[in-house]
C-alpha atoms as a PDB file:
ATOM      1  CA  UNK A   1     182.315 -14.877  -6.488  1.00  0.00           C
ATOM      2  CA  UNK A   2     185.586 -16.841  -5.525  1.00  0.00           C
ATOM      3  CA  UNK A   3     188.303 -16.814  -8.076  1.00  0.00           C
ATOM      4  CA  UNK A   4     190.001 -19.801  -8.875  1.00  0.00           C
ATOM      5  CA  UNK A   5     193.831 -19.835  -7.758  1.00  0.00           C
ATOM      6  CA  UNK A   6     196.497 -18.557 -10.357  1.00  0.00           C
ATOM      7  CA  UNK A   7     198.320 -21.591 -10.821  1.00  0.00           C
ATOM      8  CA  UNK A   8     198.417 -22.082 -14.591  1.00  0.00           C
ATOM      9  CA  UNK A   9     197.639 -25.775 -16.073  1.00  0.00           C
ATOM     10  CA  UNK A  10     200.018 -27.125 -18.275  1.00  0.00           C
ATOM     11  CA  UNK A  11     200.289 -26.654 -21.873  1.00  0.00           C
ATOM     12  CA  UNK A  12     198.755 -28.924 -23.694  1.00  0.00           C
ATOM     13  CA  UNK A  13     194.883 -28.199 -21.818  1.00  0.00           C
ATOM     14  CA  UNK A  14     192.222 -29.437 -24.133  1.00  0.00           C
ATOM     15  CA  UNK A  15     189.336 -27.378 -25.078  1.00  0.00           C
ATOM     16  CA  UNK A  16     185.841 -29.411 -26.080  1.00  0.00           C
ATOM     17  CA  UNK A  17     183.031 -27.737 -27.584  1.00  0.00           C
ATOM     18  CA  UNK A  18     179.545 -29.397 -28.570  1.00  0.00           C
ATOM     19  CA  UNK A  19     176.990 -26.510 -29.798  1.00  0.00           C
ATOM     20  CA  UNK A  20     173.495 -27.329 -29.363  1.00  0.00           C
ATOM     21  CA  UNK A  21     172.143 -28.352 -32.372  1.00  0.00           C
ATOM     22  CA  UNK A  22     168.806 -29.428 -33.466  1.00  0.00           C
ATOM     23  CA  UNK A  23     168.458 -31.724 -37.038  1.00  0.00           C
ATOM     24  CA  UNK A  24     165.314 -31.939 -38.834  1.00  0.00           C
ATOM     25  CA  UNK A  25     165.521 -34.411 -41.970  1.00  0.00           C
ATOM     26  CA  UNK A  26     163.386 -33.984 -45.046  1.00  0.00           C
ATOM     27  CA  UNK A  27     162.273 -37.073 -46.874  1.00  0.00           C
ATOM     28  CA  UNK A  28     164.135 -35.506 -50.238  1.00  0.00           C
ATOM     29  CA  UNK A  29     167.239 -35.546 -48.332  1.00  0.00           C
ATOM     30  CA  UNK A  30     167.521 -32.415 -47.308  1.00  0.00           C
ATOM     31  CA  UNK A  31     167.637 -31.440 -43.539  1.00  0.00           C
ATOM     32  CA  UNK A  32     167.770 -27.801 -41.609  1.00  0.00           C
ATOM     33  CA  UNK A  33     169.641 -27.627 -38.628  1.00  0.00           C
ATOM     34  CA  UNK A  34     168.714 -25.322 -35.863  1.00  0.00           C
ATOM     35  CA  UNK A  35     171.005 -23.712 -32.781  1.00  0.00           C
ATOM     36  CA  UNK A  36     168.805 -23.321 -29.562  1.00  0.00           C
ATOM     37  CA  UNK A  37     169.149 -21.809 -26.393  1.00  0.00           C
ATOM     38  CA  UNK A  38     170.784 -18.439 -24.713  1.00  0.00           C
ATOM     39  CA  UNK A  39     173.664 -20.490 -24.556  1.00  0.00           C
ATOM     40  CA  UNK A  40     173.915 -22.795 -26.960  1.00  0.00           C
ATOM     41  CA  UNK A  41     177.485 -23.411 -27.406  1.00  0.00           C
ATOM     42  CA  UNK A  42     179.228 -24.129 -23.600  1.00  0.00           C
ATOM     43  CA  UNK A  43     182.970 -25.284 -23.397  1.00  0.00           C
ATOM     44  CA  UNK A  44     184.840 -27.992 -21.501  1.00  0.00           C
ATOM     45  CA  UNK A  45     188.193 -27.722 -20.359  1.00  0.00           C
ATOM     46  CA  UNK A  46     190.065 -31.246 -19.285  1.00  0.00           C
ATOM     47  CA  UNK A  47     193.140 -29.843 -17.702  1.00  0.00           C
ATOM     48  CA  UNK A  48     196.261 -30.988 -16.025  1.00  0.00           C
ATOM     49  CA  UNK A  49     198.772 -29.263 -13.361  1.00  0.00           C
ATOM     50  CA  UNK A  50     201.536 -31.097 -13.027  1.00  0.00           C
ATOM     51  CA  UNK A  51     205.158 -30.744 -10.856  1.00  0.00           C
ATOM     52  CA  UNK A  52     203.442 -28.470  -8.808  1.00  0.00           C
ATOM     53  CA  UNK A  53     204.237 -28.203  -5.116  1.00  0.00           C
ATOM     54  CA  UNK A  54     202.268 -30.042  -2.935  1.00  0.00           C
ATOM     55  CA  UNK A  55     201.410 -26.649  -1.080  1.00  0.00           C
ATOM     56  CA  UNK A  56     199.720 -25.710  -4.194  1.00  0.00           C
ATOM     57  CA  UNK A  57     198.044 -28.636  -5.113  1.00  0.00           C
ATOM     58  CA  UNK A  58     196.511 -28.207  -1.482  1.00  0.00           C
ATOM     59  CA  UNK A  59     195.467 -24.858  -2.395  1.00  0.00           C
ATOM     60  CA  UNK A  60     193.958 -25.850  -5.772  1.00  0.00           C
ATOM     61  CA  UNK A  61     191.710 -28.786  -3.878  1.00  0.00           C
ATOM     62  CA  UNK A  62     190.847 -26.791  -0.819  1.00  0.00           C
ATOM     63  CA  UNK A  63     189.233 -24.115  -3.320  1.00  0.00           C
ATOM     64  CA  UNK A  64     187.429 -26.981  -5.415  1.00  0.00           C
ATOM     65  CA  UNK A  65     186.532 -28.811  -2.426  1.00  0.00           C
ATOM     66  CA  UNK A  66     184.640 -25.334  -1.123  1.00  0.00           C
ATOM     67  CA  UNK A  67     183.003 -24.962  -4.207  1.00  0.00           C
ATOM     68  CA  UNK A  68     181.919 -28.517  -4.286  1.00  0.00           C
ATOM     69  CA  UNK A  69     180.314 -28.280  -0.646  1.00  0.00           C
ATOM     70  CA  UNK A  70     178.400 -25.319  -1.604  1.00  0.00           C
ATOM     71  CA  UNK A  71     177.414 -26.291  -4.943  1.00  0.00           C
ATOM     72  CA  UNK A  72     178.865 -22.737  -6.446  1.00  0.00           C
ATOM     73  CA  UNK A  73     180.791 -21.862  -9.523  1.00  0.00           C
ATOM     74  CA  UNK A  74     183.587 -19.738  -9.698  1.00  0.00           C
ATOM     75  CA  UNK A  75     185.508 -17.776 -12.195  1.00  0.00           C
ATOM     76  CA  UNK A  76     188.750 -18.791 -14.043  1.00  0.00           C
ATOM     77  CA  UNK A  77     190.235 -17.259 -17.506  1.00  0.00           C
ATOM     78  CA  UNK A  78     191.466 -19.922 -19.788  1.00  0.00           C
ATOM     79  CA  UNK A  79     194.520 -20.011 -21.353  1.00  0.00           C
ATOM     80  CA  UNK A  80     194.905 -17.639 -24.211  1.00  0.00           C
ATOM     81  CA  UNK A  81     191.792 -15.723 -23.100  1.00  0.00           C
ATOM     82  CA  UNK A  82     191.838 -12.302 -21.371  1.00  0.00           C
ATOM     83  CA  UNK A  83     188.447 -12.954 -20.115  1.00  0.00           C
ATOM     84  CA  UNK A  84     187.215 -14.703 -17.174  1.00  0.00           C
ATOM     85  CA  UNK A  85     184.533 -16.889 -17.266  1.00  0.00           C
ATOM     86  CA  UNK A  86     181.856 -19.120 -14.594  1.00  0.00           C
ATOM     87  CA  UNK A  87     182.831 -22.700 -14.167  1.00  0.00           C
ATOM     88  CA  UNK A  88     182.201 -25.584 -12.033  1.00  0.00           C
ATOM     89  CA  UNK A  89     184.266 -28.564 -11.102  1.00  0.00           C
ATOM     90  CA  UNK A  90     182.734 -31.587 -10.989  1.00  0.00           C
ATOM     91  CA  UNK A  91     185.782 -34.384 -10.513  1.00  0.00           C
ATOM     92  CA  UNK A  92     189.531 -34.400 -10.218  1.00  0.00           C
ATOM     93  CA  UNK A  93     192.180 -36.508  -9.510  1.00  0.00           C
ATOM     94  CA  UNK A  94     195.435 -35.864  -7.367  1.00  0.00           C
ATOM     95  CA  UNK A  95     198.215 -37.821  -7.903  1.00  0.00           C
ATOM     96  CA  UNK A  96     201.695 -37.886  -5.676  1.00  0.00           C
ATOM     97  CA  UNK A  97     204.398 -39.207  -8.112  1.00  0.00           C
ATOM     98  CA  UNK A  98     207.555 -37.616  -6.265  1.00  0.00           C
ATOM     99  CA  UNK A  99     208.112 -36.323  -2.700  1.00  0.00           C
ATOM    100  CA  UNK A 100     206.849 -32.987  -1.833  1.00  0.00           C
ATOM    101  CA  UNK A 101     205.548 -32.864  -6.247  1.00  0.00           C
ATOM    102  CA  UNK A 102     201.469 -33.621  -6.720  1.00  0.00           C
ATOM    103  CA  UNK A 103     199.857 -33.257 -10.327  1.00  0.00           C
ATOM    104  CA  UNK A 104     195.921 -32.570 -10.742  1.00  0.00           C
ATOM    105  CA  UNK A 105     193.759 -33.455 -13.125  1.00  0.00           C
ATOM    106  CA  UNK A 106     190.569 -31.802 -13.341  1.00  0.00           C
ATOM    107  CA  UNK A 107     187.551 -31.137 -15.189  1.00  0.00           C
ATOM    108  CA  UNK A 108     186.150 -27.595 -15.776  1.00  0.00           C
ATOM    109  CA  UNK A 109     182.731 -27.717 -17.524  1.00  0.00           C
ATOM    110  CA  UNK A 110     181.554 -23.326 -18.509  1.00  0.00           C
ATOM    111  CA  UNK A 111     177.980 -22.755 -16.624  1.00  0.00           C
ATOM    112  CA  UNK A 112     176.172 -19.681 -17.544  1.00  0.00           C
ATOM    113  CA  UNK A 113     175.001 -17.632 -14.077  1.00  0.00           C
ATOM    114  CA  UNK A 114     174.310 -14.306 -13.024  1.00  0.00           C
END
């Protein structure tokens, strides 16, 4: 399983959750709501490396580009977490604002795999 390079995203990386939820609705107003799934509850991390060199930012596209051609995940540890976890990356953007400076913004979306 490839590891994703350590070149930490800036601060600021946003963290979206949306458990799985199913709502059933009574007619006396009441509903019951229901989690379902092994994995019910999968994050998404929008994150951003920015001012990094643009031998990194190489690095950090060669490695998604790989995983892209081969369809596989690979494992990254978020911030504030000691634990690594699967991921996939399904877009990012590479912009070139100074000479020699590149930022990336990209898209990590948790994917539950042996």
């Amino acid at each position: 399983m490839a590891t994703f390079p350590s070149i930490s995203p800036d601060y600021g990386a946003q963290k979206a959750s949306q458990p799985k939820v199913r709502t059933v609705q009574f007619g006396d107003g009441y509903e019951q709501r229901l989690t379902y799934g092994l994995h019910q509850n999968a994050k998404v991390w929008t994150l951003v490396f920015s001012n990094i060199t643009e031998t990194q930012s190489d690095e950090i596209e060669t490695f998604l580009d790989a995983r892209a051609l081969d369809n596989a995940s690979f494992d990254w540890t978020p911030p504030g977490s000691s634990t690594a976890y699967k991921w996939v990356c399904e877009s990012w953007v590479k912009s070139i604002p100074y000479a020699n400076r590149a930022t990336i913004n990209a898209t990590f979306r948790e994917v539950f795999e042996p």
